[in-house]
Each structure stands twice: as C-alpha cells, then as structure tokens.
N, C-alpha and C. Protein backbone atom coordinates (compact mmCIF):
# COMPACT_ATOMS: atom_id res chain seq x y z
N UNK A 1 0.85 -1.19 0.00
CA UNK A 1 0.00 0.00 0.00
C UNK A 1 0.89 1.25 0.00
N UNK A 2 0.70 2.15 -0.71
CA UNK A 2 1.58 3.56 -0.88
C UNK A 2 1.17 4.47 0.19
N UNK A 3 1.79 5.32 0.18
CA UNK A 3 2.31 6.03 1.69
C UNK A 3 0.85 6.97 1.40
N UNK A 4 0.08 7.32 0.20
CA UNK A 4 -0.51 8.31 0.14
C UNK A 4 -2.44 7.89 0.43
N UNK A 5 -1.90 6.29 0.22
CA UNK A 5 -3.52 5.19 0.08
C UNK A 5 -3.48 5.01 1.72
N UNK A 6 -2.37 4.54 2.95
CA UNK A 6 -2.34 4.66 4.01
C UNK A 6 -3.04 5.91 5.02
N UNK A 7 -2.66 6.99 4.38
CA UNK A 7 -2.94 8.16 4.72
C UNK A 7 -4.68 8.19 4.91
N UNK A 8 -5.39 7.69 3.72
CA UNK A 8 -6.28 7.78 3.09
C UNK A 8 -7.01 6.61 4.10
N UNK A 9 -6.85 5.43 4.55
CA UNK A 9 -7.39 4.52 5.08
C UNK A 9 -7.58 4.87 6.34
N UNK A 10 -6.33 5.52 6.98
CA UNK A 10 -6.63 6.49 8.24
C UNK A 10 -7.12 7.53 8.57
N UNK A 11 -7.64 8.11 7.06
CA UNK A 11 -7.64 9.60 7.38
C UNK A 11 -7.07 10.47 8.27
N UNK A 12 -6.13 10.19 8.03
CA UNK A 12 -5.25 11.55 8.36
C UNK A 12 -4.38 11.93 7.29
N UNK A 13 -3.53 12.98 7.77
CA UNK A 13 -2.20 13.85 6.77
C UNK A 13 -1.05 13.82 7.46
N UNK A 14 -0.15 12.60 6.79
CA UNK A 14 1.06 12.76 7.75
C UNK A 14 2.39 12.80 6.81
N UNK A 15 2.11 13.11 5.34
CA UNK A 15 2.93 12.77 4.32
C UNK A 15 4.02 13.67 3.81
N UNK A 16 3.75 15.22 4.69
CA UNK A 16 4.87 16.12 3.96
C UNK A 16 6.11 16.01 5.10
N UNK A 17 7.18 16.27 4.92
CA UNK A 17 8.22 16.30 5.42
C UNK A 17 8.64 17.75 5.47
N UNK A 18 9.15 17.92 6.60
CA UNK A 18 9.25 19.59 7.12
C UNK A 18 10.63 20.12 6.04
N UNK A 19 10.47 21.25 5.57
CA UNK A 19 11.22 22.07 5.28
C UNK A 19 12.05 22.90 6.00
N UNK A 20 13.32 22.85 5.69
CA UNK A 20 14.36 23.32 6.59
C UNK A 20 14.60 22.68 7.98
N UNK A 21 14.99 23.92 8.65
CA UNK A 21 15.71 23.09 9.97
C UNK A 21 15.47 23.68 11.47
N UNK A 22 15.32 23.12 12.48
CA UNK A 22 14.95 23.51 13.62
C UNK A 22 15.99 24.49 14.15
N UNK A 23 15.79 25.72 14.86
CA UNK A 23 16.66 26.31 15.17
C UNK A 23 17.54 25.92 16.20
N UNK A 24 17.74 24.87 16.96
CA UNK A 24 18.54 24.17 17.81
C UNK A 24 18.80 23.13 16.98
N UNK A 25 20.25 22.59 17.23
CA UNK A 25 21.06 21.22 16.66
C UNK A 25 20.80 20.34 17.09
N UNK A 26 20.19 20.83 18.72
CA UNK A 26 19.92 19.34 19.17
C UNK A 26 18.34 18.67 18.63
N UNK A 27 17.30 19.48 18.09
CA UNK A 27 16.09 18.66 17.68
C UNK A 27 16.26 18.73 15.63
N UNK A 28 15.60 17.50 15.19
CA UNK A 28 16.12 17.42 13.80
C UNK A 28 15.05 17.71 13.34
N UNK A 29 14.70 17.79 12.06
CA UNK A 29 13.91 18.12 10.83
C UNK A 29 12.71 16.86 11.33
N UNK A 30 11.54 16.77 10.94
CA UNK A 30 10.64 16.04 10.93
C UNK A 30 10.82 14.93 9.94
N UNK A 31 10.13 14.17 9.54
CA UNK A 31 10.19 13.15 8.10
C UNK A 31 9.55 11.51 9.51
N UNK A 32 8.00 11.08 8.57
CA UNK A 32 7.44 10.15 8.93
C UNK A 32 8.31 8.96 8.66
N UNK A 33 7.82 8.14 9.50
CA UNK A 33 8.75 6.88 9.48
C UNK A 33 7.64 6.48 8.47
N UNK A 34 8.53 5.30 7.03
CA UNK A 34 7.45 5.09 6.02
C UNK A 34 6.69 4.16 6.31
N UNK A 35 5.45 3.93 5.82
CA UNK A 35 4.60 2.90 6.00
C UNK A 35 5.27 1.69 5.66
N UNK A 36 5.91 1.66 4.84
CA UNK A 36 6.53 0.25 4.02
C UNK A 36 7.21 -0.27 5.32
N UNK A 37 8.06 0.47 5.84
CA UNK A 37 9.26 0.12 6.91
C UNK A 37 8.53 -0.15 8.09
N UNK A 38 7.62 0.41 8.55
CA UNK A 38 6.12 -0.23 9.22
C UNK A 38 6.04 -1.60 9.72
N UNK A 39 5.33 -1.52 8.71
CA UNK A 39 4.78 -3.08 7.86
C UNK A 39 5.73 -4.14 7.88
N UNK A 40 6.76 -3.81 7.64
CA UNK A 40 8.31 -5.06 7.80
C UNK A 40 8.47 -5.21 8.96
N UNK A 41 8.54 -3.85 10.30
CA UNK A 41 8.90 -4.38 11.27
C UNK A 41 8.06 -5.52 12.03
N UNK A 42 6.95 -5.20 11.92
CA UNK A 42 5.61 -5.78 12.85
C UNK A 42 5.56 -6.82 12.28
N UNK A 43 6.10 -7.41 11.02
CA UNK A 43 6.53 -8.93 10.61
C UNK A 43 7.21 -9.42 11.58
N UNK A 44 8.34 -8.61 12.55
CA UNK A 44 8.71 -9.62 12.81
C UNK A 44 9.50 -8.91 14.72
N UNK A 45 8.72 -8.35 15.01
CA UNK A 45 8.33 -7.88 16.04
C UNK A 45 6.83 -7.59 16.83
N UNK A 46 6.85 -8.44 17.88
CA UNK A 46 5.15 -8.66 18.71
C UNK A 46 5.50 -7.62 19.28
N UNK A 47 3.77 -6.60 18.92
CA UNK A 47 3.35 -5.66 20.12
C UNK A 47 1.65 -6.29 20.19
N UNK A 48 1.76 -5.87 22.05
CA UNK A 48 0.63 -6.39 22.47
C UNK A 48 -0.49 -5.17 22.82
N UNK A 49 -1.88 -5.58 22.66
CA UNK A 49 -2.80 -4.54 23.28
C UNK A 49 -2.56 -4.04 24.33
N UNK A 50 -2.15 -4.94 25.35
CA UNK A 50 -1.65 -4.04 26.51
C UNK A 50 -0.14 -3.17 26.52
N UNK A 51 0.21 -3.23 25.61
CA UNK A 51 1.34 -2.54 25.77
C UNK A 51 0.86 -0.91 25.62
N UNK A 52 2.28 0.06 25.98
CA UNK A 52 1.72 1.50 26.29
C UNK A 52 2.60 2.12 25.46
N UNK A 53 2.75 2.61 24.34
CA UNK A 53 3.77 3.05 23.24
C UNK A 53 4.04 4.70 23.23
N UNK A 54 4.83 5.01 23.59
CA UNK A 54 5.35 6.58 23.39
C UNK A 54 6.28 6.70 22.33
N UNK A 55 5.91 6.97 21.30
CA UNK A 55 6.63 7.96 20.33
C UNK A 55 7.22 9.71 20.63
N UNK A 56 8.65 9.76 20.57
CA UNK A 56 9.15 10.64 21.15
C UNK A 56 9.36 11.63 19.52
N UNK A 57 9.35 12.56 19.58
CA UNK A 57 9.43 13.15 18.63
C UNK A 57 8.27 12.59 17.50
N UNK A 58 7.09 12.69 17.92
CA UNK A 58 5.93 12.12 16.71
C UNK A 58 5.28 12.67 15.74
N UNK A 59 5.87 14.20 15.41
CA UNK A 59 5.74 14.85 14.33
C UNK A 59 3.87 14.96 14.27
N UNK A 60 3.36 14.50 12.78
CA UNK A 60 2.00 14.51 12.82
C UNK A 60 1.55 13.39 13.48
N UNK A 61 1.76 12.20 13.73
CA UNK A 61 1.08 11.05 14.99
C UNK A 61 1.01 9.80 13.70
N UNK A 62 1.70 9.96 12.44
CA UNK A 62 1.52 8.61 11.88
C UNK A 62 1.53 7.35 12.52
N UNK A 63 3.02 7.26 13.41
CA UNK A 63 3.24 6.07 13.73
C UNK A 63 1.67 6.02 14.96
N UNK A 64 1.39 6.81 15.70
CA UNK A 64 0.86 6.55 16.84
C UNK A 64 -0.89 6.18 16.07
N UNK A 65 -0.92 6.50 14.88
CA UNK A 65 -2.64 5.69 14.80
C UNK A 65 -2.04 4.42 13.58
N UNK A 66 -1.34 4.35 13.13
CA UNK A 66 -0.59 2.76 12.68
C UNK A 66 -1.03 1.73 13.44
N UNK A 67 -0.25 2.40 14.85
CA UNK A 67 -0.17 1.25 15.70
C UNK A 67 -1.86 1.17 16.25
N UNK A 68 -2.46 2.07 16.47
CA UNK A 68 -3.90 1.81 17.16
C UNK A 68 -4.91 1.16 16.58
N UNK A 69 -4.40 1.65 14.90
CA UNK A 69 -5.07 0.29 13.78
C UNK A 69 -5.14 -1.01 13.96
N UNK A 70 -3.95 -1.29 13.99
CA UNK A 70 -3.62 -2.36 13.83
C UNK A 70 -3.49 -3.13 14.98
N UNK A 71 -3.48 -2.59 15.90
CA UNK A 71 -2.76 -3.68 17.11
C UNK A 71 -4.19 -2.71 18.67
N UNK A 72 -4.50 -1.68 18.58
CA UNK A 72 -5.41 -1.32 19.38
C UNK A 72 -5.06 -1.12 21.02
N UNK A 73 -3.44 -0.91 20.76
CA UNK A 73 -2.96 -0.32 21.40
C UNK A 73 -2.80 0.89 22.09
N UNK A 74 -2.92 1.41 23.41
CA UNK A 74 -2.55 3.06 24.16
C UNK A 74 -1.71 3.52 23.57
N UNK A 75 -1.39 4.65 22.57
CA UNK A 75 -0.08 5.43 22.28
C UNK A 75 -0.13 6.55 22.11
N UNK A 76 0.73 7.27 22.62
CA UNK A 76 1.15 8.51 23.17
C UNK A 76 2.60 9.38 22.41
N UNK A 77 1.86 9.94 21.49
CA UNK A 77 2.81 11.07 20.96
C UNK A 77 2.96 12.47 22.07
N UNK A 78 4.69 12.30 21.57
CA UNK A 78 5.33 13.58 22.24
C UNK A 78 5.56 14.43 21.40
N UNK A 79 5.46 15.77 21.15
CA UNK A 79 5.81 16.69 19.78
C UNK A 79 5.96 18.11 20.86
N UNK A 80 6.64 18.48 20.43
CA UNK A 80 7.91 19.90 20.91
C UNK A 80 6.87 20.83 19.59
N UNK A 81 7.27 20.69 18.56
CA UNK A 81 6.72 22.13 17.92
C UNK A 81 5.01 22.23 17.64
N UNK A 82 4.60 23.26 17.79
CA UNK A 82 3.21 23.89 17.59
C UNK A 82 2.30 23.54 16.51
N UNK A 83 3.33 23.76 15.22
CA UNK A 83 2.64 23.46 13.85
C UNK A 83 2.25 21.65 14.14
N UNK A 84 3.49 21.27 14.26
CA UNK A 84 2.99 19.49 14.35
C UNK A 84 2.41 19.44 15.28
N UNK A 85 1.98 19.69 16.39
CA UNK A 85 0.84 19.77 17.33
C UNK A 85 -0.20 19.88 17.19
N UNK A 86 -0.58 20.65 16.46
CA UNK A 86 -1.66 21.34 16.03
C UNK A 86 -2.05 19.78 14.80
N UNK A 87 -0.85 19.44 14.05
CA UNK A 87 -1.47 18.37 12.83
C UNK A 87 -2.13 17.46 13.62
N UNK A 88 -1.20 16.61 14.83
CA UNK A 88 -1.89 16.23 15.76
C UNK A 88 -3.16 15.89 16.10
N UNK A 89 -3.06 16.95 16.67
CA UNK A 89 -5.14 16.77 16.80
C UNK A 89 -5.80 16.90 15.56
N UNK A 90 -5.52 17.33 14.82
CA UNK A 90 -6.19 17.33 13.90
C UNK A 90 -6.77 16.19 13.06
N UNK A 91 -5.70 15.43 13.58
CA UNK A 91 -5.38 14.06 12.52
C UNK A 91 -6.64 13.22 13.67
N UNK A 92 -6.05 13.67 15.19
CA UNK A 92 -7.23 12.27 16.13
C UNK A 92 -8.39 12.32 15.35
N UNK A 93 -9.01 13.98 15.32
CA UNK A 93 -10.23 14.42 14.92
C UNK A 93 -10.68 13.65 13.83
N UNK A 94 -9.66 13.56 12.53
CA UNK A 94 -10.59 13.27 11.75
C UNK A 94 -10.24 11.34 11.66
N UNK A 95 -9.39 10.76 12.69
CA UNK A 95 -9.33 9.16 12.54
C UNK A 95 -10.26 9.27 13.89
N UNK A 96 -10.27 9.32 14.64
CA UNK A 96 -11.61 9.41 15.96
C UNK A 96 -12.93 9.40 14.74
N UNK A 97 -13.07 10.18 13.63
CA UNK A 97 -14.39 10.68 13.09
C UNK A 97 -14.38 8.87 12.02
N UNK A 98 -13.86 8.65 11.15
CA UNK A 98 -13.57 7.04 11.00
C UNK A 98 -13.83 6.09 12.10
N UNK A 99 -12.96 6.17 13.08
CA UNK A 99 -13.11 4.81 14.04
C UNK A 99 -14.01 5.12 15.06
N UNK A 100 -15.06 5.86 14.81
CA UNK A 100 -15.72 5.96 16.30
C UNK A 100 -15.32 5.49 17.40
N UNK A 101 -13.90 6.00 17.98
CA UNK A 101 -13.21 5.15 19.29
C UNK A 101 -13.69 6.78 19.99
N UNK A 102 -13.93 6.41 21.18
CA UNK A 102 -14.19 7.11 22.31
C UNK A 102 -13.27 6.96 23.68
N UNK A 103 -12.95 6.43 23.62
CA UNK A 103 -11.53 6.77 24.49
C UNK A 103 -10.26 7.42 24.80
N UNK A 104 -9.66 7.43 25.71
CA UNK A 104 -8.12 7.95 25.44
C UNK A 104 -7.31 7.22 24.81
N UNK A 105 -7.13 6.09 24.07
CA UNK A 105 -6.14 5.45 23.57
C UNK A 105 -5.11 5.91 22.80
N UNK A 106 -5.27 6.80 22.34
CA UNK A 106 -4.40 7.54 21.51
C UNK A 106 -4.53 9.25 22.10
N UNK A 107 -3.44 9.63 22.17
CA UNK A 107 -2.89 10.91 22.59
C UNK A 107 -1.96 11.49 22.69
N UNK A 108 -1.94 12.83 22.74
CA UNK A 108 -0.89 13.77 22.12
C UNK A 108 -0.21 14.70 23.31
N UNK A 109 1.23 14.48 24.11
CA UNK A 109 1.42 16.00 24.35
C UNK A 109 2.29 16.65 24.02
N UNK A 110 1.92 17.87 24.24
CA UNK A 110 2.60 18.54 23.58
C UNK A 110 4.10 19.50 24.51
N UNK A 111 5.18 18.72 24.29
CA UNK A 111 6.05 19.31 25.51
C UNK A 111 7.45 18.99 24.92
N UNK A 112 8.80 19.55 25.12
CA UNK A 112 10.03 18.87 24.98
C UNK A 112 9.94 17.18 25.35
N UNK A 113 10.43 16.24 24.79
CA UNK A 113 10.73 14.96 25.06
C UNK A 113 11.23 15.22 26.83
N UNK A 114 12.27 15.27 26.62
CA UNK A 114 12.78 15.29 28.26
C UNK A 114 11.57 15.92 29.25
N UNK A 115 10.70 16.84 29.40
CA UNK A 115 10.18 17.44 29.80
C UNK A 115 8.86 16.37 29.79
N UNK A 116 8.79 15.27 29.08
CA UNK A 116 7.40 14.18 29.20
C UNK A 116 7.58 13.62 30.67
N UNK A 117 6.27 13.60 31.30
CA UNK A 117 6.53 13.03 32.40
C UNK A 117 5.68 11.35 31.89
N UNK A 118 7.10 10.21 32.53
CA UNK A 118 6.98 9.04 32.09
C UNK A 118 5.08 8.41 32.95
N UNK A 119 4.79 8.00 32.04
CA UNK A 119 3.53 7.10 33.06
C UNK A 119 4.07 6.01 33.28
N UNK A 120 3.65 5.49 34.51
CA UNK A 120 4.11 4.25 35.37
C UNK A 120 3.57 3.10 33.90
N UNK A 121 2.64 2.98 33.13
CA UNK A 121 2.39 2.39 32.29
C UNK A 121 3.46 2.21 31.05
N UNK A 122 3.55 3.37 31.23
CA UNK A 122 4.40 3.45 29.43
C UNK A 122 5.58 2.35 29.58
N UNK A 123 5.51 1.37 28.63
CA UNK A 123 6.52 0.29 28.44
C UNK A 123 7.28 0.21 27.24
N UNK A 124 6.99 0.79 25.90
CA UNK A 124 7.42 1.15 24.52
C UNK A 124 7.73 2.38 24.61
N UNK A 125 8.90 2.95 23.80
CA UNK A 125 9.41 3.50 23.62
C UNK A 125 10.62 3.79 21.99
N UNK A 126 9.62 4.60 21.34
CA UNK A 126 9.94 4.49 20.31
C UNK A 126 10.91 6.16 19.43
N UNK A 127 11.81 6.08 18.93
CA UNK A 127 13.13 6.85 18.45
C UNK A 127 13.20 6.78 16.97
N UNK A 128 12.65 7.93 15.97
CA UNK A 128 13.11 7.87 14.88
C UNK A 128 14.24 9.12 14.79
N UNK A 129 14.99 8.81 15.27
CA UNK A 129 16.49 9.81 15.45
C UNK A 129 16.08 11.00 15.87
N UNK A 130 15.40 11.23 17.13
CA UNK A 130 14.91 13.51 16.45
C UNK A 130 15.22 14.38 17.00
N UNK A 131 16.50 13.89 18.02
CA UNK A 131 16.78 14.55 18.47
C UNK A 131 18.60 14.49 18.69
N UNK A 132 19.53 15.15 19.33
CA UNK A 132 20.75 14.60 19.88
C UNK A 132 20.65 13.83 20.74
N UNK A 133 21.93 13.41 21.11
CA UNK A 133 21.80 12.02 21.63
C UNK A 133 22.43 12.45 23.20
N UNK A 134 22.23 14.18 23.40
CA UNK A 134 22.14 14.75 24.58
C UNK A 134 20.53 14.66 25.23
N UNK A 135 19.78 14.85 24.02
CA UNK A 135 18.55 14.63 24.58
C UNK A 135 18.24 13.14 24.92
N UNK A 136 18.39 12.57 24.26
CA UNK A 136 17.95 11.30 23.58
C UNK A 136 18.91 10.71 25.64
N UNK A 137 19.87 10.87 25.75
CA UNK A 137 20.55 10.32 27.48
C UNK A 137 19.45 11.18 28.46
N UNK A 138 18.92 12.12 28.24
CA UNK A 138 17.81 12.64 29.11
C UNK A 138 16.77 11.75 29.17
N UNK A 139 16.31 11.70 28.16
CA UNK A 139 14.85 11.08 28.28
C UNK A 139 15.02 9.34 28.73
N UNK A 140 16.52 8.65 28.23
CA UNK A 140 16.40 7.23 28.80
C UNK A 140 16.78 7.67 30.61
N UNK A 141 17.43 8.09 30.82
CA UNK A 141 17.25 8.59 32.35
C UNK A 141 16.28 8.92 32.92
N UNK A 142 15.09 9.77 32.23
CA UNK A 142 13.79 9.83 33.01
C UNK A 142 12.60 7.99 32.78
N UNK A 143 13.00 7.76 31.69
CA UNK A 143 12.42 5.87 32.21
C UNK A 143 12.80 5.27 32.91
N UNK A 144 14.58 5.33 32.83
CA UNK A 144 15.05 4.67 34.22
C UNK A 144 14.38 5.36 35.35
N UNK A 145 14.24 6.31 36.12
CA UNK A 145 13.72 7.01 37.02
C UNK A 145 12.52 6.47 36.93
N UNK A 146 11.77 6.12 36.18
CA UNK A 146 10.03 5.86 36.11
C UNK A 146 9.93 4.26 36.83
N UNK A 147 10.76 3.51 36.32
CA UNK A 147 11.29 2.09 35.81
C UNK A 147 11.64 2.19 37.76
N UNK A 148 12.35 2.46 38.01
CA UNK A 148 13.00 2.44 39.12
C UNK A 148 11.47 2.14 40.18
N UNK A 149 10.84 3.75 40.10
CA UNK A 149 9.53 3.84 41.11
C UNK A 149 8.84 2.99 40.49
N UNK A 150 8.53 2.28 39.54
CA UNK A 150 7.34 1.68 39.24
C UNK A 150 7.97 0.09 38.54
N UNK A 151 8.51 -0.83 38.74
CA UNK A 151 9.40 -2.00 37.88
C UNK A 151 8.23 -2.35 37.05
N UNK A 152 8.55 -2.43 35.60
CA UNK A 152 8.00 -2.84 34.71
C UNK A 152 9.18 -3.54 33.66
N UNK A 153 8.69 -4.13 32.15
CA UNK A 153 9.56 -4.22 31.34
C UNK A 153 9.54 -3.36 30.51
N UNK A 154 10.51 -3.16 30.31
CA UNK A 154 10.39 -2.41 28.66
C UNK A 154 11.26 -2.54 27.91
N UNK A 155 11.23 -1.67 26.58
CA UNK A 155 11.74 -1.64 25.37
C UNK A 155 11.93 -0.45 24.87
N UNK A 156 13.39 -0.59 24.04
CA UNK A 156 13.24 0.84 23.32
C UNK A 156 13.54 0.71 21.97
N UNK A 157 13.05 1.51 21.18
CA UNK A 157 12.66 1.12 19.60
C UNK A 157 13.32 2.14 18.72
N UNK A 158 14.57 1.94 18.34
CA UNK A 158 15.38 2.79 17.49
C UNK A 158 14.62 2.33 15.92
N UNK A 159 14.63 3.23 14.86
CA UNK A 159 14.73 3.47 13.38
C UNK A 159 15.17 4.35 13.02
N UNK A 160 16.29 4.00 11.99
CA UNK A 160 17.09 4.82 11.28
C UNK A 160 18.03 5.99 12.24
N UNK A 161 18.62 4.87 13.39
CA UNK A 161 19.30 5.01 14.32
C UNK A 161 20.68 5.96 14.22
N UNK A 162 20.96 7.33 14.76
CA UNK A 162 22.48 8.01 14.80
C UNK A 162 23.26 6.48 15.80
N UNK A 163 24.41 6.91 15.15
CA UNK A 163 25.61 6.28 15.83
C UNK A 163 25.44 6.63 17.33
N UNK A 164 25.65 7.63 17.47
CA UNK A 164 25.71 8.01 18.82
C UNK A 164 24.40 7.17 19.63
N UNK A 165 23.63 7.31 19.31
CA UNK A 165 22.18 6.36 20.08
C UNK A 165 22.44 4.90 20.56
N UNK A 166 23.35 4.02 19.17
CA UNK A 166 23.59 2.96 19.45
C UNK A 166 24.85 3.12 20.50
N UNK A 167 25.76 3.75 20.10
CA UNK A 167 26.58 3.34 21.03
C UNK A 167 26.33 4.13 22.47
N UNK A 168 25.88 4.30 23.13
CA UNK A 168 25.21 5.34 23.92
C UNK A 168 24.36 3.72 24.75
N UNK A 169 23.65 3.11 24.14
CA UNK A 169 22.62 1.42 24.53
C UNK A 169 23.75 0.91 24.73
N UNK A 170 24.77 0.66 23.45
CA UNK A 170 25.82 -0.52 23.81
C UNK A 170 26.25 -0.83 25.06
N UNK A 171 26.92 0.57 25.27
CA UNK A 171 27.57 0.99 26.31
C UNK A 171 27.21 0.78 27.32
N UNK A 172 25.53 1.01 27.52
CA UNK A 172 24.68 1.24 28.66
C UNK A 172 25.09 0.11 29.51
N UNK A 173 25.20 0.05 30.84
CA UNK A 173 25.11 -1.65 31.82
C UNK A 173 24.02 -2.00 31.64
N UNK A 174 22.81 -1.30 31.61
CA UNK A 174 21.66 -1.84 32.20
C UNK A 174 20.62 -2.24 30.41
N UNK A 175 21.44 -2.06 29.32
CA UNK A 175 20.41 -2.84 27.84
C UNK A 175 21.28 -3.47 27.76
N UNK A 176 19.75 -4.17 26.71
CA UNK A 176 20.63 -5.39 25.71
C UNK A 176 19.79 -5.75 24.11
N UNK A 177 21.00 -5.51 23.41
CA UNK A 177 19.81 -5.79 22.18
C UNK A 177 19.28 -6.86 22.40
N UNK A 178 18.12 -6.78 21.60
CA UNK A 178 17.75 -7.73 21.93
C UNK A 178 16.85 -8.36 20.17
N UNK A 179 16.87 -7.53 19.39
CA UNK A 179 16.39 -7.69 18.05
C UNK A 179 16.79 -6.44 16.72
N UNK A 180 16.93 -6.94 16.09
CA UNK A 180 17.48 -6.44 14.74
C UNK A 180 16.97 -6.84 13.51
N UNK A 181 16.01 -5.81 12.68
CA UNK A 181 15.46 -6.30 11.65
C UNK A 181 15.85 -5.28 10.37
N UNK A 182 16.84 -5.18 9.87
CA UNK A 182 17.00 -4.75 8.69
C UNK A 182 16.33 -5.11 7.28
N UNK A 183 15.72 -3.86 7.06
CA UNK A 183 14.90 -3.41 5.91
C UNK A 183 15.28 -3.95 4.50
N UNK A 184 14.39 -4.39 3.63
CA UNK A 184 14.39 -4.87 1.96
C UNK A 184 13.81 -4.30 1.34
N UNK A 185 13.81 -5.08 0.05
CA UNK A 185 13.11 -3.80 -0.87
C UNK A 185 14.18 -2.35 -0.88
N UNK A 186 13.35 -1.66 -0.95
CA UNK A 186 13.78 0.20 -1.43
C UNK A 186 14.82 0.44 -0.32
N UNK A 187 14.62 -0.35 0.84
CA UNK A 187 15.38 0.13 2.00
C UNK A 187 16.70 -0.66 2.07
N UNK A 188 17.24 -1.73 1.54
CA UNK A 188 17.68 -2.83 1.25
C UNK A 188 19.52 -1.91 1.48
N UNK A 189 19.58 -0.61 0.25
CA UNK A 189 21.10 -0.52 -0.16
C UNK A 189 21.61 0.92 1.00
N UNK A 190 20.57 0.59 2.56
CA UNK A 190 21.23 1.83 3.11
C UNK A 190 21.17 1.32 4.56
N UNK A 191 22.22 1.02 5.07
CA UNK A 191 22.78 0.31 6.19
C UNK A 191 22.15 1.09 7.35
N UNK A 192 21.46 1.87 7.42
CA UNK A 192 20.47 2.38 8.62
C UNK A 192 19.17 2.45 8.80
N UNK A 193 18.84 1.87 7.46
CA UNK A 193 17.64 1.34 7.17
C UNK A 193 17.19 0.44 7.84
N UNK A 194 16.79 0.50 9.20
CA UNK A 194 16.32 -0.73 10.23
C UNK A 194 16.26 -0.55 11.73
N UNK A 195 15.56 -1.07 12.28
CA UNK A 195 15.24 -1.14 13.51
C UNK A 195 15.89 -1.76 14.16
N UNK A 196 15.89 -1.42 15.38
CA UNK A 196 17.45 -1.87 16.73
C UNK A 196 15.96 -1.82 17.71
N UNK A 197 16.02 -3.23 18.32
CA UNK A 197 15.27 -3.35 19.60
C UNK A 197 15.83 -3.75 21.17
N UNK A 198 15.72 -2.36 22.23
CA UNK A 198 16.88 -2.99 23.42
C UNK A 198 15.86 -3.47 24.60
N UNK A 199 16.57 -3.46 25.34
CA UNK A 199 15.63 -4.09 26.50
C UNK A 199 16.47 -4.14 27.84
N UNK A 200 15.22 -3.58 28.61
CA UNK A 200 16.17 -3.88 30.14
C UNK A 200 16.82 -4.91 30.71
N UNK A 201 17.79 -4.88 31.23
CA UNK A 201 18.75 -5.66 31.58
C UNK A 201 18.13 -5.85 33.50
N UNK A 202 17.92 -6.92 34.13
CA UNK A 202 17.58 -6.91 35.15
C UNK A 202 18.40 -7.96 36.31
C-alpha cells in the first residue's frame, strides 16, 4: 500500500516532510517513518494490546494511529513544535471521526521529550532519530527514574538510528539488544535502514 492510500485509510495527513531546519542542533527536521518500513517491522516484532507506546518526537502522529489500527494499542505522541501539534489533533479528529473510538487510547502532548513526564504504564518506547543524543541520554534517564519507582519491562525502539544512540545502549550496563530487523526492498542498499530493539537488563 503507498504512503498516500495509508494516509487515506486512516484519514489523516502525515505525508509532507518539514522544510528546513529547527533552530537548535539538538532537535532534527521532521520526516514520517514510512509505511513500508512499518509493515516489515511488525513482521517480525510482537506488540501487544496491553502494551503502552510513546513515540518521542511524533511529528503529525503517523506512527501513533498505525499502531492503534492495527494492534489497538494506548499510544502517546510527544511533539515539541506547535505546527505538528496542532497536525496532531487534527489528525485524532478526523481518525476518531472514522473509528468511532471514544476513548483515550491515543494521545498527544505537547512538551520537549525530556520534559514528558513518564507514566508508570508506558513500556514502549519508540526513536526515529529527532533529536541529539544529549537529549535522547535525558529522556532514557527519566524511564530509568520511572522504571526504578514503578518495575515494569520495557523496550526501546530505534529506526534509522544516529551512531551516537547505538553506542550510547551498547555501552549502557543496564540494555541489551535484543532484536534487529534490517529493511528490503527500497530500503535494502542503506545500512540504517532498520530497527534496533533494546531491552532492560535486570
């Protein structure tokens, strides 16, 4: 299915990719993770209804109604700028107006990543590069902190991973990869093309 027929099944708009560049180095340009690359991972990675998914940097909320499609999962976009905030709701509005779901299952806030306060629930944790990997040691420090007061399992879900991120987990005492699914097709001839899955070390 093409990125533009997806759009269309969800009703929402999550297809343009931001122009130019954020005025800090440490947060990056927007750009949706593609549907195609999607679709490959969840071949071969289980998420469960009960699981609690935070997308950190979630731009317009593609990934976060993907997953509510398909799997009917709680997920929780984080978005820092206004304009994508604003797409945001916009997008619940008109997939809420499709799925007649009446619940909170899907939701948006709107705050710096680091600045999310973790829910004792949230167990997923998902990274399409969007930030430095100054931020990116903030925010795994506030799960550890969450993780700590509340023991749960979790996971954290790199795509199209900076160096620094991986080696930053490697390093970590407390992960461990724990899955690796590199991309085919279109994604096949670019070695970052793929998902890195870690996991607490206990």
């Amino acid at each position: 299915m093409k990125e533009h027929d997806y759009d269309k099944l969800l009703n929402i708009k999550t297809g343009d990719r931001q122009i130019g560049f954020h005025r800090s180095f440490h947060y990056h340009r927007y750009e949706p993770t593609p549907y195609a690359a999607l679709e490959e991972l969840f071949q071969h990675y289980e998420l469960k209804r009960r699981d609690r998914v935070v997308d950190f940097g979630c731009g317009k909320g593609r990934l976060n109604f993907f997953l509510h499609h398909h799997f009917q999962t709680t997920v929780v976009g984080v978005e820092m700028n206004d304009e994508f905030y604003g797409d945001c709701m916009k997008n619940l509005s008109t997939y809420r107006e499709k799925t007649k779901i009446k619940n909170n299952s899907i939701s948006f806030c709107h705050c710096l990543a680091e600045d999310y306060d973790i829910h004792p629930e949230d167990n997923r944790f998902y990274f399409f590069n969007p930030f430095s990997v100054q931020i990116f040691m903030k925010v795994i420090n506030n799960i550890l902190f969450s993780v700590e007061a509340f023991p749960r399992d979790i996971e954290i879900l790199l795509y199209y991973s900076s160096d620094d991120y991986v080696h930053y987990l490697e390093e970590h005492p407390l992960f461990e990869l724990l899955k690796e699914v590199s991309l085919t097709g279109q994604f096949e001839q670019n070695a970052y093309e793929r998902f890195l899955v870690y996991g607490l070390m206990y």
